[in-house]
N, C-alpha and C. Protein backbone atom coordinates (compact mmCIF):
# COMPACT_ATOMS: atom_id res chain seq x y z
N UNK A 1 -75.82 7.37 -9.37
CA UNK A 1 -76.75 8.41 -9.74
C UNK A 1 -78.15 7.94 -9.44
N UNK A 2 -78.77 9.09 -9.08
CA UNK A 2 -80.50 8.22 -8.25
C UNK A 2 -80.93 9.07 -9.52
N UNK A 3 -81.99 8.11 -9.89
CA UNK A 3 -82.72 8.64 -11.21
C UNK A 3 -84.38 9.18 -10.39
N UNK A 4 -84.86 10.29 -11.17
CA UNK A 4 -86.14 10.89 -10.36
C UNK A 4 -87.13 10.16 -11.24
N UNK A 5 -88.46 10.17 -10.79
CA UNK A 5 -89.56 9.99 -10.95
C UNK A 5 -89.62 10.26 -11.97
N UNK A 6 -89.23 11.69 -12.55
CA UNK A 6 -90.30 12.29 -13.72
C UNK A 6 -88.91 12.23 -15.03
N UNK A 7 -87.74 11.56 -14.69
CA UNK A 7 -86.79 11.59 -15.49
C UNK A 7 -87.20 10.47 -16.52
N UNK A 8 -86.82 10.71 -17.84
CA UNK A 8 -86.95 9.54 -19.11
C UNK A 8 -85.76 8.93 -19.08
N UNK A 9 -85.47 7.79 -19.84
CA UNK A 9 -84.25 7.49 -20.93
C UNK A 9 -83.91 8.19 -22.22
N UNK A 10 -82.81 8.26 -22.26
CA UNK A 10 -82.82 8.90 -23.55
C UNK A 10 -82.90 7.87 -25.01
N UNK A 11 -83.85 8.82 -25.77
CA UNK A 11 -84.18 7.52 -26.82
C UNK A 11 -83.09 7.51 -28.08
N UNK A 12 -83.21 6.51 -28.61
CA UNK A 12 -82.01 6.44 -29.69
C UNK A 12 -80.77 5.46 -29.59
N UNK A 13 -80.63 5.15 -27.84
CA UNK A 13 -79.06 5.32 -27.47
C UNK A 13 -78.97 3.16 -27.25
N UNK A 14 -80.35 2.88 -26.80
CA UNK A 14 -80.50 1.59 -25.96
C UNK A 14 -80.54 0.75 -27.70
N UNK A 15 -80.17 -0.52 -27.50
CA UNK A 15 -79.84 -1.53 -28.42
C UNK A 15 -81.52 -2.41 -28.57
N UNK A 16 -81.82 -2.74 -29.64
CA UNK A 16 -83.40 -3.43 -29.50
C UNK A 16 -82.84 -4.92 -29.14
N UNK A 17 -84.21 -5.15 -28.10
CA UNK A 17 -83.63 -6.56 -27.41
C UNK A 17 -85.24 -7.32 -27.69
N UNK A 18 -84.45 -8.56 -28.40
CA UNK A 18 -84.94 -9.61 -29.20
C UNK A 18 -85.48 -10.78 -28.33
N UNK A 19 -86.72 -11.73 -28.90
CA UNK A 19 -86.46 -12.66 -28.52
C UNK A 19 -85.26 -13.65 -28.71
N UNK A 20 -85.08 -14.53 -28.00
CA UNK A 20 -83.46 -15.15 -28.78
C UNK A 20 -83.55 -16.65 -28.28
N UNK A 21 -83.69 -17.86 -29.41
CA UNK A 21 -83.62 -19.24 -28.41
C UNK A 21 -81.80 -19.60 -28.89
N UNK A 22 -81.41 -19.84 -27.80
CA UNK A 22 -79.87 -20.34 -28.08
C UNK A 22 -80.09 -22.07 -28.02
N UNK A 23 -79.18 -22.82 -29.26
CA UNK A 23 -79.52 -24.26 -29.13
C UNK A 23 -77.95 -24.57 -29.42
N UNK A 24 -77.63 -25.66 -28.21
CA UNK A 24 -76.48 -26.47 -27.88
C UNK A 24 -76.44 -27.21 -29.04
N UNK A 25 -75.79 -26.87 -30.31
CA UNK A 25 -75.84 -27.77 -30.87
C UNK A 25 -74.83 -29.07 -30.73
N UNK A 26 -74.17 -29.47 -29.46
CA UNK A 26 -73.92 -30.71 -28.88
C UNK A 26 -75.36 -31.65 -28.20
N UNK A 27 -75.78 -30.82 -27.73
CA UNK A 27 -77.15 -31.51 -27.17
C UNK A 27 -78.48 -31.55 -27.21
N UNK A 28 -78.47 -30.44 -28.54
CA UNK A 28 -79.78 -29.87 -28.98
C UNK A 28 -80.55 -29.32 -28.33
N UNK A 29 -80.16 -29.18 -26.89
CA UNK A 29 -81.35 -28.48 -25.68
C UNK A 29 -81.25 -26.90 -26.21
N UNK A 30 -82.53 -26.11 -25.87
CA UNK A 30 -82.73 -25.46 -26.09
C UNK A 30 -82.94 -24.14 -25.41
N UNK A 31 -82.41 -22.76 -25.57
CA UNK A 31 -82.36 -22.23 -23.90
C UNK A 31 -83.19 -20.71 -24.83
N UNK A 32 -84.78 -20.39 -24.21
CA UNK A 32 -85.59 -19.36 -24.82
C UNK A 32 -85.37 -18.26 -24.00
N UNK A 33 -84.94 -16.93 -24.29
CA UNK A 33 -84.19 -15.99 -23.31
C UNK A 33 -84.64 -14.69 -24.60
N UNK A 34 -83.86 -13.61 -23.88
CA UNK A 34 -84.13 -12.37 -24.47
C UNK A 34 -82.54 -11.87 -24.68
N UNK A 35 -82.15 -11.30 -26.22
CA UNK A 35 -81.08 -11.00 -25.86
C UNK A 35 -80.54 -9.72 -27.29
N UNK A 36 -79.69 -8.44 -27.35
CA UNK A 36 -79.62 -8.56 -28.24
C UNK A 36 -79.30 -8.49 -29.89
N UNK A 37 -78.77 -9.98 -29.22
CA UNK A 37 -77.98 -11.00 -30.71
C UNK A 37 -79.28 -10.75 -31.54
N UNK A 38 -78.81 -11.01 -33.10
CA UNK A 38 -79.72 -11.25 -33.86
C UNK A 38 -79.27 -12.52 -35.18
N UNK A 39 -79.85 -13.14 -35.43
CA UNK A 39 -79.63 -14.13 -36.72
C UNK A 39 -80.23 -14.18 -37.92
N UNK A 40 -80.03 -14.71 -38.71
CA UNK A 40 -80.74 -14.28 -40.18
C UNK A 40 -82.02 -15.59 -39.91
N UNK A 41 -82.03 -16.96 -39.11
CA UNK A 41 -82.88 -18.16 -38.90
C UNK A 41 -83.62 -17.37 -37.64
N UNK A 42 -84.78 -17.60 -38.00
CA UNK A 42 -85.81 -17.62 -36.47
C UNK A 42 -86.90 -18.51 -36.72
N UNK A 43 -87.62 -19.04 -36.01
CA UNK A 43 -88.55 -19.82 -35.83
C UNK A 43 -89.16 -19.00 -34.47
N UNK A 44 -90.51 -19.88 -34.78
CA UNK A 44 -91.93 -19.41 -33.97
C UNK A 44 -92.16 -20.16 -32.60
N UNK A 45 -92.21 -19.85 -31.88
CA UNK A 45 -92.23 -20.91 -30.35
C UNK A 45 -93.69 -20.41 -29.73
N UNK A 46 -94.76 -20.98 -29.29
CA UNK A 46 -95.72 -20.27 -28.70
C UNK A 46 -96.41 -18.84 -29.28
N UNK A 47 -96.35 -18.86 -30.65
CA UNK A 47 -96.64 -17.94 -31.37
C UNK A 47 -96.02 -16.52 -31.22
N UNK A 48 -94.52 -16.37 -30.69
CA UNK A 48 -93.82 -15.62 -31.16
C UNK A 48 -92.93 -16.17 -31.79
N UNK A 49 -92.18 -15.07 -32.56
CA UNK A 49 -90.88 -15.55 -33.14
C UNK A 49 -89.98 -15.12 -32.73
N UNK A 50 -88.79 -15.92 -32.55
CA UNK A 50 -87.11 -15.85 -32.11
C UNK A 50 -86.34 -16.22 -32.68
N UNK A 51 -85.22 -15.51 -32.70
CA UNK A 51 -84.42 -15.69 -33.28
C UNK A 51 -83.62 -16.74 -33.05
N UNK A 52 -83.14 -17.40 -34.12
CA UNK A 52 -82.32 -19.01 -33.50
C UNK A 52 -81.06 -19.14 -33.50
N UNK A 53 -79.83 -19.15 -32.16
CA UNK A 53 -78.49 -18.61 -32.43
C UNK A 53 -78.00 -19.97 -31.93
N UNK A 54 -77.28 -20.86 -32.91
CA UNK A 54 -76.69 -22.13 -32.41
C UNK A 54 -74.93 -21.72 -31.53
N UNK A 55 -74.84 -22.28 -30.65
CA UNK A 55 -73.83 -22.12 -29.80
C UNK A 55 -73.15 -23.48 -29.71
N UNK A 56 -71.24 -23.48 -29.73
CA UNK A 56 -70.54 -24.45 -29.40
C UNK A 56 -70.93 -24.95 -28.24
N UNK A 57 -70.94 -24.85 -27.08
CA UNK A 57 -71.36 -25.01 -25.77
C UNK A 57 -71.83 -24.41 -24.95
N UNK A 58 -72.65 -25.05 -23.83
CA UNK A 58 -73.31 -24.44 -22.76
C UNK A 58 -73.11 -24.83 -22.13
N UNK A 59 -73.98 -24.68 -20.79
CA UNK A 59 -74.36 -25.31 -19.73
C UNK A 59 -74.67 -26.76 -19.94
N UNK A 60 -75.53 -27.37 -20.58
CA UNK A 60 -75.80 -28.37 -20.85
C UNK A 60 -74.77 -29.27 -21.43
N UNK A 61 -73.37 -29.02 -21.67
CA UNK A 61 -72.90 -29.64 -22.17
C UNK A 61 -71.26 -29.58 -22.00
N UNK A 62 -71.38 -28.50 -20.90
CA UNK A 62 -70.18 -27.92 -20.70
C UNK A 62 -69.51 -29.06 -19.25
N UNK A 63 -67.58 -29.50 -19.25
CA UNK A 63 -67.83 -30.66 -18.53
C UNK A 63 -67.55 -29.87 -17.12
N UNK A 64 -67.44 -28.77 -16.50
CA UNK A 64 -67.99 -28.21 -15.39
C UNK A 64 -69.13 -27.98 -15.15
N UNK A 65 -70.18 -27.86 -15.87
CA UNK A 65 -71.54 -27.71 -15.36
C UNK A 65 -72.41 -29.63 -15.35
N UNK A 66 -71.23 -30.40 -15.91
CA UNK A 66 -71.97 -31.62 -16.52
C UNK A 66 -71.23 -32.98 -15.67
N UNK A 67 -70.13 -32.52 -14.85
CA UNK A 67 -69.09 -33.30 -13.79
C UNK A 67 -68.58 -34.04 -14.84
N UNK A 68 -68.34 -34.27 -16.12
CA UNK A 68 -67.52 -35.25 -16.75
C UNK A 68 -66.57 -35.02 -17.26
N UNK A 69 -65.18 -34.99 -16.32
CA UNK A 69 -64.13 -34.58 -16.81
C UNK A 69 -63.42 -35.24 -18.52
N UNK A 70 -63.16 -34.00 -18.68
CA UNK A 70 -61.77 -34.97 -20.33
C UNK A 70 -60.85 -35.11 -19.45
N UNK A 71 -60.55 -36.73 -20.44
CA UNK A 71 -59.20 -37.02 -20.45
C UNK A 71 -57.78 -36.30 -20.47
N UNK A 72 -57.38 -35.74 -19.84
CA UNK A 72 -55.88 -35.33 -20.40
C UNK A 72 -54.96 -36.61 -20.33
N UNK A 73 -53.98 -36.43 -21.68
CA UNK A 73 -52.83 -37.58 -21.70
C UNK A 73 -51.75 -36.51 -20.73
N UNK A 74 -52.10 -36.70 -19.95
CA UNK A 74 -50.44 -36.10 -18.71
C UNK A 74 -49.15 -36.68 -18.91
N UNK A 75 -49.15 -37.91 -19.46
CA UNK A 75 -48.28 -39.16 -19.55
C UNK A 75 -47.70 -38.81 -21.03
N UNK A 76 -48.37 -38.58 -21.83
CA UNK A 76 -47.38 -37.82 -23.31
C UNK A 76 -47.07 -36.73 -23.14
N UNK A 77 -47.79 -35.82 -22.90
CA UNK A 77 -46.92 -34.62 -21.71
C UNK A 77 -45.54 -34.58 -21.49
N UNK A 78 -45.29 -35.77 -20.68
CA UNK A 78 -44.17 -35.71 -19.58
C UNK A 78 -43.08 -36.68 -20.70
N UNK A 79 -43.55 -37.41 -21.20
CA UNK A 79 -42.45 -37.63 -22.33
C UNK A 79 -42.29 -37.08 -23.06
N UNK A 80 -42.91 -36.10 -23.70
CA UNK A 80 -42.74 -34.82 -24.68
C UNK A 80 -40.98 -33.82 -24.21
N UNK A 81 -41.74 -33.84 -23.04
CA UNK A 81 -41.26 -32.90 -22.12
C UNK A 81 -39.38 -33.66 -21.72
N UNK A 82 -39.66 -34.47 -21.21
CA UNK A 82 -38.42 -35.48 -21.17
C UNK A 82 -37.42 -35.32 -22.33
N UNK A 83 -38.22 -35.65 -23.77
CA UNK A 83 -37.13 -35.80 -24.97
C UNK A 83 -36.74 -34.42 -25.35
N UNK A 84 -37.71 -33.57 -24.68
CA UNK A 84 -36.72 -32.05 -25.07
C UNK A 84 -35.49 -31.63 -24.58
N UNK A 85 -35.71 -31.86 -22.83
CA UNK A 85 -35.38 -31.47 -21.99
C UNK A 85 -34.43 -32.23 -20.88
N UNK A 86 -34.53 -33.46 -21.21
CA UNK A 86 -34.05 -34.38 -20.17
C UNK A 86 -33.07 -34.81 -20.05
N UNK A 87 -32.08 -34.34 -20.98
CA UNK A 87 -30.64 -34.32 -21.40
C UNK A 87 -30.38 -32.78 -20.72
N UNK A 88 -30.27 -32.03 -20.05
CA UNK A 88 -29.99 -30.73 -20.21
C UNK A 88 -30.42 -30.94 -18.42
N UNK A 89 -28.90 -30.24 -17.85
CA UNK A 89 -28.72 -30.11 -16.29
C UNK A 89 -28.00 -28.78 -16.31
N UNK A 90 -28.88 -28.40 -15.33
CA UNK A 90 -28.34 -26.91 -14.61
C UNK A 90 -26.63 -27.21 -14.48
N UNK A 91 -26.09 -26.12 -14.44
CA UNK A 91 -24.81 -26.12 -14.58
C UNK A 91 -24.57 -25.85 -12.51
N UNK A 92 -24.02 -26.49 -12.36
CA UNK A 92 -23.52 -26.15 -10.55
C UNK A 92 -22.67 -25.22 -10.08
N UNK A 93 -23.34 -24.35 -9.51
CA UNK A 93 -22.39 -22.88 -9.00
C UNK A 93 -21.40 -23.39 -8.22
N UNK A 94 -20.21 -22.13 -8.83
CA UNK A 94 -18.48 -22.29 -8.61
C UNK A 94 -19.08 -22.18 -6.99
N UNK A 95 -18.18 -22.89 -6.20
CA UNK A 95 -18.01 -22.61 -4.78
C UNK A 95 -17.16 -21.57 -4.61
N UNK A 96 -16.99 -20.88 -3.60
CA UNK A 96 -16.93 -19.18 -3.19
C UNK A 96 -15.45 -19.71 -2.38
N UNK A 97 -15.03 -21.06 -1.88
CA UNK A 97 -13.71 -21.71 -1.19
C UNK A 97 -12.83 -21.73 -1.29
């Protein structure tokens, strides 16, 4: 849809968008954005105020954005897997002879 020149938005309908600082609380970095979430904590940054929304992870801390893979135990895995299973063989189809 091409919107004209002299066309409005309609009011009522759009969500109010906040300041918003999101903080890694793994790494404490801090990311100041617009968004809008709202929280009952805000603090003042540069003499506005934002709202303060702590997040499990980000970017900053996330191990694809950070190259540091976790550990997986693959190796308890596969013995897990063994003591369930490792007794137990396909049964061998009757020959057709």
């Amino acid at each position: 849809m091409v919107t004209q020149p002299n066309q409005i938005m309609k009011a009522d309908i759009h969500p109010k968008y906040n300041n918003v600082v999101f903080v890694d609380i793994t790494t404490g970095r801090r990311f100041i954005t617009r968004s809008t979430v709202t929280s009952p904590k805000t603090e003042v940054i540069d003499g506005v105020e934002h709202y303060v929304v702590s997040c499990g992870i980000t970017s900053d801390s996330h191990p694809f954005f950070t190259g540091k893979n976790q550990f997986v135990d693959t190796e308890g895995r596969i013995d897990k897997f063994q003591k369930r299973f490792g007794s137990v063989r396909r049964a061998k189809k009757p020959s057709l002879s």
